[in-house]
C-alpha atoms as a PDB file:
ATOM      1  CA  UNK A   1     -10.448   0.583  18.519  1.00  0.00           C
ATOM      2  CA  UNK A   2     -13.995   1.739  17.862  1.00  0.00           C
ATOM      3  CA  UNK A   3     -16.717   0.087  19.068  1.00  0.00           C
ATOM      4  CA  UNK A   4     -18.661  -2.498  16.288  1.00  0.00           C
ATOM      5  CA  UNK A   5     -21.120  -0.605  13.908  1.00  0.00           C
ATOM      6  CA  UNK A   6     -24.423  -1.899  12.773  1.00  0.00           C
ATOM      7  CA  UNK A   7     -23.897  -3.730   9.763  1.00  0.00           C
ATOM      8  CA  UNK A   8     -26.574  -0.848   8.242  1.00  0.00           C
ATOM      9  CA  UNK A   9     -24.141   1.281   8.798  1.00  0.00           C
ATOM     10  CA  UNK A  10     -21.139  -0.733   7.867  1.00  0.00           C
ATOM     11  CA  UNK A  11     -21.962  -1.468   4.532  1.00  0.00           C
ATOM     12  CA  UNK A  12     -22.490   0.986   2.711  1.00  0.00           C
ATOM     13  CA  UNK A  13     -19.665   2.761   3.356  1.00  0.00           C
ATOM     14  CA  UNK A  14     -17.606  -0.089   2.623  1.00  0.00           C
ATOM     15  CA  UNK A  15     -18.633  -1.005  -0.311  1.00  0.00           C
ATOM     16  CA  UNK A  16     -18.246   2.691  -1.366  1.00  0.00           C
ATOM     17  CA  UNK A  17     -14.671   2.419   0.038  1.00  0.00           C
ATOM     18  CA  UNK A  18     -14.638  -0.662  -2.315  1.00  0.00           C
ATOM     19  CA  UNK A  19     -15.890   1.273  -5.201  1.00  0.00           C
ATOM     20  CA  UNK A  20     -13.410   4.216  -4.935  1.00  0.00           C
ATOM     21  CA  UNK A  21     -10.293   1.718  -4.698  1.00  0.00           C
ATOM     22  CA  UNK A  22     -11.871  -0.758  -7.766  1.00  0.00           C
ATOM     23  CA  UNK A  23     -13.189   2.555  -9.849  1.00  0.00           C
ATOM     24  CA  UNK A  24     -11.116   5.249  -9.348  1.00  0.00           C
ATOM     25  CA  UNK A  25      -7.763   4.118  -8.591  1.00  0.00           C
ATOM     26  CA  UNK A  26      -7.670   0.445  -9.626  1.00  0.00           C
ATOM     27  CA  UNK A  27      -8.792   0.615 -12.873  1.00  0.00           C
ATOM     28  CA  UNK A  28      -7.603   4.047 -13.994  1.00  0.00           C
ATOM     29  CA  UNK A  29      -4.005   2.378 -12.817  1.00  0.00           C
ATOM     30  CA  UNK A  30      -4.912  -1.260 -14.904  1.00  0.00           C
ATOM     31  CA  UNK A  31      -5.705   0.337 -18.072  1.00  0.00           C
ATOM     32  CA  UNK A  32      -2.712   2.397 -17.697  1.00  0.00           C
ATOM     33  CA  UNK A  33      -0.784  -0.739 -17.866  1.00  0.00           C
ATOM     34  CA  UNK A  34       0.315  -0.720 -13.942  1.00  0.00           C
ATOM     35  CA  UNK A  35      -1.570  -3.607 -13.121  1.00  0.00           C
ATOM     36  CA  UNK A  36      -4.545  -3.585 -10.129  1.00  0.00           C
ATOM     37  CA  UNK A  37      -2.291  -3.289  -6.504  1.00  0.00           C
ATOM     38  CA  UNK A  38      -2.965  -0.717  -4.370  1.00  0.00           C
ATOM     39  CA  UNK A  39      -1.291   0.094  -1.679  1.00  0.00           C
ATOM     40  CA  UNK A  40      -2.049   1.925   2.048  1.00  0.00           C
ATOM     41  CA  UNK A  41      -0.907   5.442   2.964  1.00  0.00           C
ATOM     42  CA  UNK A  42      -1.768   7.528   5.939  1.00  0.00           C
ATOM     43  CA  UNK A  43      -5.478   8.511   5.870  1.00  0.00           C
ATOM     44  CA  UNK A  44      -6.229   5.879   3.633  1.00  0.00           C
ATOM     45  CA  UNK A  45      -4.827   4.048   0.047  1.00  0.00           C
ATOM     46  CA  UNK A  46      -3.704   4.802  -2.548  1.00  0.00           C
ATOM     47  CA  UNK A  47      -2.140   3.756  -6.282  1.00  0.00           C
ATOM     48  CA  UNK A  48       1.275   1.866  -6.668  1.00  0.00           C
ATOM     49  CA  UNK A  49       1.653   3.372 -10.620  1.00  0.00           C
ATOM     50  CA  UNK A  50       0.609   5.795 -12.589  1.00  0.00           C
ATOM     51  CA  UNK A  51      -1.925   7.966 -12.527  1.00  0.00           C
ATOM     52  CA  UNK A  52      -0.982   8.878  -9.062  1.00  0.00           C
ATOM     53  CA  UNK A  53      -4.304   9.051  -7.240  1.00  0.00           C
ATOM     54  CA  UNK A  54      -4.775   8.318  -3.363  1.00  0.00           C
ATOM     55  CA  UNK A  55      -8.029   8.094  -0.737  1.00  0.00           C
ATOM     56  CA  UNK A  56      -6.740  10.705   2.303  1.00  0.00           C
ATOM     57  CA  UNK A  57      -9.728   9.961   4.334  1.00  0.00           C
ATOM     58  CA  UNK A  58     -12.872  11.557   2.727  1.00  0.00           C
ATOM     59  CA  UNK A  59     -10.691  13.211  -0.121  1.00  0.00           C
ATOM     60  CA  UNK A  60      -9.637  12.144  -3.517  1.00  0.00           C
ATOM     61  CA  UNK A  61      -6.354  13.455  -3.900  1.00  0.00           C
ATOM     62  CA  UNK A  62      -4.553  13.969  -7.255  1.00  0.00           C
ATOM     63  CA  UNK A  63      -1.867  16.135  -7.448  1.00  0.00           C
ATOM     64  CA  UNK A  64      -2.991  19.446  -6.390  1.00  0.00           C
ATOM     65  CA  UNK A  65      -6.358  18.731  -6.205  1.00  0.00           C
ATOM     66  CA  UNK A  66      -7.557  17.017  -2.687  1.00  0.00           C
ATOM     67  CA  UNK A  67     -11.664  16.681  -3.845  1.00  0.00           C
ATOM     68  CA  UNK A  68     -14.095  15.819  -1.400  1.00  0.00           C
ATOM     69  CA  UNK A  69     -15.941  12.235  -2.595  1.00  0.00           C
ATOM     70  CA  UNK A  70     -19.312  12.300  -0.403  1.00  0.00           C
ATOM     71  CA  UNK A  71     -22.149  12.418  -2.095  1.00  0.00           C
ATOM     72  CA  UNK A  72     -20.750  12.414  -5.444  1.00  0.00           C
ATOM     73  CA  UNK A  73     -20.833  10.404  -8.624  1.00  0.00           C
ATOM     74  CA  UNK A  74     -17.778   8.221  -8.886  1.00  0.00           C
ATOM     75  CA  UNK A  75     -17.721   9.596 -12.565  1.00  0.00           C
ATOM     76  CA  UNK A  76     -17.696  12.715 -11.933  1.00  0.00           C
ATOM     77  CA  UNK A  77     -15.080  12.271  -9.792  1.00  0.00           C
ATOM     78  CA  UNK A  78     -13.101  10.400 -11.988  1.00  0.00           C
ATOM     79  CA  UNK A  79     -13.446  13.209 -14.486  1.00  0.00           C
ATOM     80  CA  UNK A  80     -12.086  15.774 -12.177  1.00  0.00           C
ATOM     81  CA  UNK A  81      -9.181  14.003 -10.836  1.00  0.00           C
ATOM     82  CA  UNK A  82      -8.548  13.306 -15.310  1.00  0.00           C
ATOM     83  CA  UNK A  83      -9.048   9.746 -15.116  1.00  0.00           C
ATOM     84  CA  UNK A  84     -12.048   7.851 -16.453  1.00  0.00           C
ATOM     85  CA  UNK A  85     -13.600   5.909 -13.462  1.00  0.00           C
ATOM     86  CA  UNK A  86     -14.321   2.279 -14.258  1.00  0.00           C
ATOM     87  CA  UNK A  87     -13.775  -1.352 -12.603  1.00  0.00           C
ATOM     88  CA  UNK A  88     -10.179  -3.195 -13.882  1.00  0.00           C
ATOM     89  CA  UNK A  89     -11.640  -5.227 -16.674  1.00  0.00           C
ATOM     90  CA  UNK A  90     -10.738  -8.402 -17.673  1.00  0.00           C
ATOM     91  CA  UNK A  91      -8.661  -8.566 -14.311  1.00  0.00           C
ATOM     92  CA  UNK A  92     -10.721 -10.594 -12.615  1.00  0.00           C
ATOM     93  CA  UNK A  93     -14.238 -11.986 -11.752  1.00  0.00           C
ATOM     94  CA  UNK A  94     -16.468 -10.093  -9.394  1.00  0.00           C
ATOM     95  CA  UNK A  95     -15.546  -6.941  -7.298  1.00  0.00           C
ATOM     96  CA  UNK A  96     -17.641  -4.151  -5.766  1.00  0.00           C
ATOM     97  CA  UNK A  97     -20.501  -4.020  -7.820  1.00  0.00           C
ATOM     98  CA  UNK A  98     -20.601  -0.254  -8.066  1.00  0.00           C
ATOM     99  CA  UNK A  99     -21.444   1.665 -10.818  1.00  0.00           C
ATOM    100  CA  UNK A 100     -19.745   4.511 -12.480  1.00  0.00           C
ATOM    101  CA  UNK A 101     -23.416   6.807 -12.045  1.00  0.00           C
ATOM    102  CA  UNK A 102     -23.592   5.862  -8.133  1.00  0.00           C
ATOM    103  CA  UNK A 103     -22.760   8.224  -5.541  1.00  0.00           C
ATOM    104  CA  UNK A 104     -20.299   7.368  -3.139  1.00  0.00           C
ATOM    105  CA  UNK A 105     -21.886   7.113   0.525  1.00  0.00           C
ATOM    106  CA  UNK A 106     -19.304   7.769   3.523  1.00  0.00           C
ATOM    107  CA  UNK A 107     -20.681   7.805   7.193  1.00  0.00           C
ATOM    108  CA  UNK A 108     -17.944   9.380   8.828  1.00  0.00           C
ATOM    109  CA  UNK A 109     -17.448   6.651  11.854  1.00  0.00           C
ATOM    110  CA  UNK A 110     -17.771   3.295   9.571  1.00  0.00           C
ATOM    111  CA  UNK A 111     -15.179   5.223   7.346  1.00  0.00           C
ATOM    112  CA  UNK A 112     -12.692   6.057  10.210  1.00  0.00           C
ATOM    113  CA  UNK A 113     -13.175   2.550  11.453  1.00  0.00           C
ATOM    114  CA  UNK A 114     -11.965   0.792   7.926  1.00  0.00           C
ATOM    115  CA  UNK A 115      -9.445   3.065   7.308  1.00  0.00           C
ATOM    116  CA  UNK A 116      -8.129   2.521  10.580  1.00  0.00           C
ATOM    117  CA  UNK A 117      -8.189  -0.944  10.032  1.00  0.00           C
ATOM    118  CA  UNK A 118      -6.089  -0.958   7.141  1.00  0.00           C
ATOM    119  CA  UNK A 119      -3.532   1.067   8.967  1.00  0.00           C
ATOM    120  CA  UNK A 120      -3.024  -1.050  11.629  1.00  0.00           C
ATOM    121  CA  UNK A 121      -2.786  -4.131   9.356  1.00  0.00           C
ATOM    122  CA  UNK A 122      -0.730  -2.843   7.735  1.00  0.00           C
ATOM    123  CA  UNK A 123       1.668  -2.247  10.692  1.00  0.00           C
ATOM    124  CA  UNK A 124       1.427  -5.612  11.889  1.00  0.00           C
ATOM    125  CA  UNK A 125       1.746  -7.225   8.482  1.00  0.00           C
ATOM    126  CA  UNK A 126       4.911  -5.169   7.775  1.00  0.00           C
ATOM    127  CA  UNK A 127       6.174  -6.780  11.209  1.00  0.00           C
ATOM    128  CA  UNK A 128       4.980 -10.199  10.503  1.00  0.00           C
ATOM    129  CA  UNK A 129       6.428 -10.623   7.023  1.00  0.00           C
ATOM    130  CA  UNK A 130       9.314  -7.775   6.980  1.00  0.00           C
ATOM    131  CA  UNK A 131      10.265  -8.985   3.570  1.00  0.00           C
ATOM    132  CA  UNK A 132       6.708  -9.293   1.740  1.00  0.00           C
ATOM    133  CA  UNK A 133       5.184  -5.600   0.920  1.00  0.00           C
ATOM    134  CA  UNK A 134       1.858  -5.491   1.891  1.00  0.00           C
ATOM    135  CA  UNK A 135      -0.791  -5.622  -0.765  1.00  0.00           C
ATOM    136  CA  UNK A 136      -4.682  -3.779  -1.098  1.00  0.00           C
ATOM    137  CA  UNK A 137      -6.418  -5.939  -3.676  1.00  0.00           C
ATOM    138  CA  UNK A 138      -9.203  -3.999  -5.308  1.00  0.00           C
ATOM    139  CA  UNK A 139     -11.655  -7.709  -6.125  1.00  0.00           C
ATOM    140  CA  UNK A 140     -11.831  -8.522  -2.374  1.00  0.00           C
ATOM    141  CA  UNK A 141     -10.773  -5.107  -0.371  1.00  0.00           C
ATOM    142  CA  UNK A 142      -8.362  -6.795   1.274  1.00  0.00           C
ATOM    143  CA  UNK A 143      -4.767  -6.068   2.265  1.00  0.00           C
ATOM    144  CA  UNK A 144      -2.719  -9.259   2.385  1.00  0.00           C
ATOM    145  CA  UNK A 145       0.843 -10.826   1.786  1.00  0.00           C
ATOM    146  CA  UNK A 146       1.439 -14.463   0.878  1.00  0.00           C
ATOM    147  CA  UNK A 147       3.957 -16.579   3.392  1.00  0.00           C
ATOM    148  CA  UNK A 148       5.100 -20.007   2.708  1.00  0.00           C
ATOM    149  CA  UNK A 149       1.694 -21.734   2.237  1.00  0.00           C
ATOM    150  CA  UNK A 150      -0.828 -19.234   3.388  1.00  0.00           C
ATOM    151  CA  UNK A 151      -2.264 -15.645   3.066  1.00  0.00           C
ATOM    152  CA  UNK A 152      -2.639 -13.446   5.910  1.00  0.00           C
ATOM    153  CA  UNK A 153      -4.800 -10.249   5.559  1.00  0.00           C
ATOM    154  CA  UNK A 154      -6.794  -7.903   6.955  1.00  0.00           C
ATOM    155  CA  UNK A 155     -10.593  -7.879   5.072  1.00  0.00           C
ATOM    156  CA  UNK A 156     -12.988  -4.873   5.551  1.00  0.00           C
ATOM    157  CA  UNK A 157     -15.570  -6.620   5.485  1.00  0.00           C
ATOM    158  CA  UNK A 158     -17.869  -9.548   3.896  1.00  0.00           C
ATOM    159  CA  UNK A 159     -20.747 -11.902   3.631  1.00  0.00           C
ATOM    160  CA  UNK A 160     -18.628 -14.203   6.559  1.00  0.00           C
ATOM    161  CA  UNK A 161     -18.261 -10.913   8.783  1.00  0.00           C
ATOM    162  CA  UNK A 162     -19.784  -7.680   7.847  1.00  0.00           C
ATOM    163  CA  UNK A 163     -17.123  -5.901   9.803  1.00  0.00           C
ATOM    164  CA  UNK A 164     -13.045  -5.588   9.968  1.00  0.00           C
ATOM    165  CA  UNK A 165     -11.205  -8.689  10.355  1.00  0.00           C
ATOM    166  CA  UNK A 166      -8.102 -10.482  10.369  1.00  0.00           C
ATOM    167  CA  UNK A 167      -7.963 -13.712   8.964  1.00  0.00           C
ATOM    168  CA  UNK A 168      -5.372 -16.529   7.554  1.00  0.00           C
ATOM    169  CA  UNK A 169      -6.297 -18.426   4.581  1.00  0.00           C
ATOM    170  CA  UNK A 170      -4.294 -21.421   4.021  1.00  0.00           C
ATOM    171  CA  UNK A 171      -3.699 -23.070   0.717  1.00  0.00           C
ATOM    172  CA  UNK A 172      -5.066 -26.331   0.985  1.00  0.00           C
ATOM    173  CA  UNK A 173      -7.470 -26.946   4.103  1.00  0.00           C
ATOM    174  CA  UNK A 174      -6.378 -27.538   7.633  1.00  0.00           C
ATOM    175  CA  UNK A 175      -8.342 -28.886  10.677  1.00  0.00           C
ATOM    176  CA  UNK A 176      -7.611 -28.071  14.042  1.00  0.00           C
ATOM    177  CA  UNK A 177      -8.984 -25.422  16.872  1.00  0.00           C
ATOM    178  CA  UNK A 178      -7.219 -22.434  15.538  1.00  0.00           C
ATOM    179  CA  UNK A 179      -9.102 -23.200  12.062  1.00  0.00           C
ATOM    180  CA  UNK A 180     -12.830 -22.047  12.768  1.00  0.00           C
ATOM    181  CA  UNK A 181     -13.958 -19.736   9.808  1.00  0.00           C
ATOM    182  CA  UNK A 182     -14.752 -21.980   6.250  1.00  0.00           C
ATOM    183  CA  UNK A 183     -11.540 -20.879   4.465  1.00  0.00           C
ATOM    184  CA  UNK A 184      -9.189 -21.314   8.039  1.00  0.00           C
ATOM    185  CA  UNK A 185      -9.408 -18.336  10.674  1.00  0.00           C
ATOM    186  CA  UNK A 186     -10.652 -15.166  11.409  1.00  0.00           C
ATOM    187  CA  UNK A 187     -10.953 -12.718  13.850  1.00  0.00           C
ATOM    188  CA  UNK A 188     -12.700  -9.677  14.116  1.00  0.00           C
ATOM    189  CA  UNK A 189     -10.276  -6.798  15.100  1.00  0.00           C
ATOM    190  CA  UNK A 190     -12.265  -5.300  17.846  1.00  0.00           C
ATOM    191  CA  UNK A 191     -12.069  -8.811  19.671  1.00  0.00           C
ATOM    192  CA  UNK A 192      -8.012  -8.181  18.649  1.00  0.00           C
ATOM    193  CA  UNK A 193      -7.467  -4.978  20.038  1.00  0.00           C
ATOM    194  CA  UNK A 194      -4.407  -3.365  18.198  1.00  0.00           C
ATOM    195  CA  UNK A 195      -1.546  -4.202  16.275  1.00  0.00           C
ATOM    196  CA  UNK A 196      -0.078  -6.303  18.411  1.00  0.00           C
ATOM    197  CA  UNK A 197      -2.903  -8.517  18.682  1.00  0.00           C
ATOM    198  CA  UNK A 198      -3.530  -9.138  15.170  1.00  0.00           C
ATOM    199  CA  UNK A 199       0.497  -9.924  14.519  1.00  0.00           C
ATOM    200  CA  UNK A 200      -0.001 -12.385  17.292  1.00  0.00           C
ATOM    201  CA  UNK A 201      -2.763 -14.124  15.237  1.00  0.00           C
ATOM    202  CA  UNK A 202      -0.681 -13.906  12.311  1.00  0.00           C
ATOM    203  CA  UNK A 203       1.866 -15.807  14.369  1.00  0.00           C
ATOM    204  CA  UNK A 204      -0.735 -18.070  15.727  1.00  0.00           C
ATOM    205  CA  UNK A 205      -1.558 -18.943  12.635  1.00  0.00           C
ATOM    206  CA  UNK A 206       1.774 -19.480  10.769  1.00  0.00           C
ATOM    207  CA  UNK A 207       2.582 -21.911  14.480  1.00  0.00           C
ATOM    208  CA  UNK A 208      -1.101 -23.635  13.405  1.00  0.00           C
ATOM    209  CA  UNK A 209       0.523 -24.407  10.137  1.00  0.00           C
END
């Protein structure tokens, strides 16, 4: 695993990580009528409809076209890839906060470290919960699958910890050691180590249940 960024660093490139999935493929996708889930792919994540657009590290990729996305405008990305970049809305309440006439800010290791991330929560989600696909919400930047009466996820990121984490979110509010974040537990992943680790927590967590 990496080694923890500043949160400086961190945060911009997440939230323009945020912005790509909410502006570029979220939206595009919602006003197609496909709804707002994304989904991960090698590299990064990508749509799970039409138009068929996906993040492949610091590329926009649709169809032919692989277009690099630092330092440019998320509309004029949106334009070259033929989609028209805006948030999902009417979907839901919040999001990134980015604007369509911002420029999207990578810094290569933050990037590499979220993406990252995603993959390997994604591996240990697919082993936790075999039968529940893994989802990338575009509101929270999350990837996450609901079991029994909890959510388990992997965030990139937030006010609670500006850096990677795993958490479980319960429905309705537990007590107990395992429980130590305000909405039930988290971990950052560089305290987890791999995918191993964080399917363990997700185990922890269902046993805490």
């Amino acid at each position: 695993m990496a080694r923890h960024r500043p949160q400086a660093v961190m945060v911009p490139t997440r939230r323009s990580l945020h912005g790509i999935a909410e502006l570029l493929l979220a939206g595009p996708q919602f006003r197609a009528g496909h709804g707002i889930r994304l989904r991960i792919t090698p590299g990064g994540f990508a749509t799970t409809g039409e138009p068929d657009l996906r993040l492949d590290g610091d590329l926009l990729v649709a169809g032919a076209q692989r277009i690099p996305v630092a330092g440019r405008r998320y509309a004029d990305l949106g334009a070259e890839a033929g989609v028209q970049a805006g948030a999902p809305a009417g979907a839901y309440a919040g999001g990134s906060g980015v604007r369509p006439d911002e420029e999207v800010r990578l810094d290569p290791e933050p990037a590499r470290l979220i993406l990252h991330a995603f993959a390997e929560g994604e591996e240990a989600l697919r082993a936790f919960a075999p039968a529940v696909p893994p989802v990338l919400w575009p509101e929270h930047f999350d990837l996450a699958v609901v079991v029994d009466e909890a959510t388990y996820g992997i965030c990139a990121g937030d006010a609670h910890l500006p850096e990677p984490y795993a958490y479980v979110r319960p429905h309705r509010p537990r007590t107990g050691p395992f429980w130590t974040a305000p909405f039930g537990a988290a971990r950052p992943l560089r305290e987890l180590g791999g995918t191993a680790e964080i399917h363990r927590f997700f185990a922890d967590g269902r046993a805490a249940l």
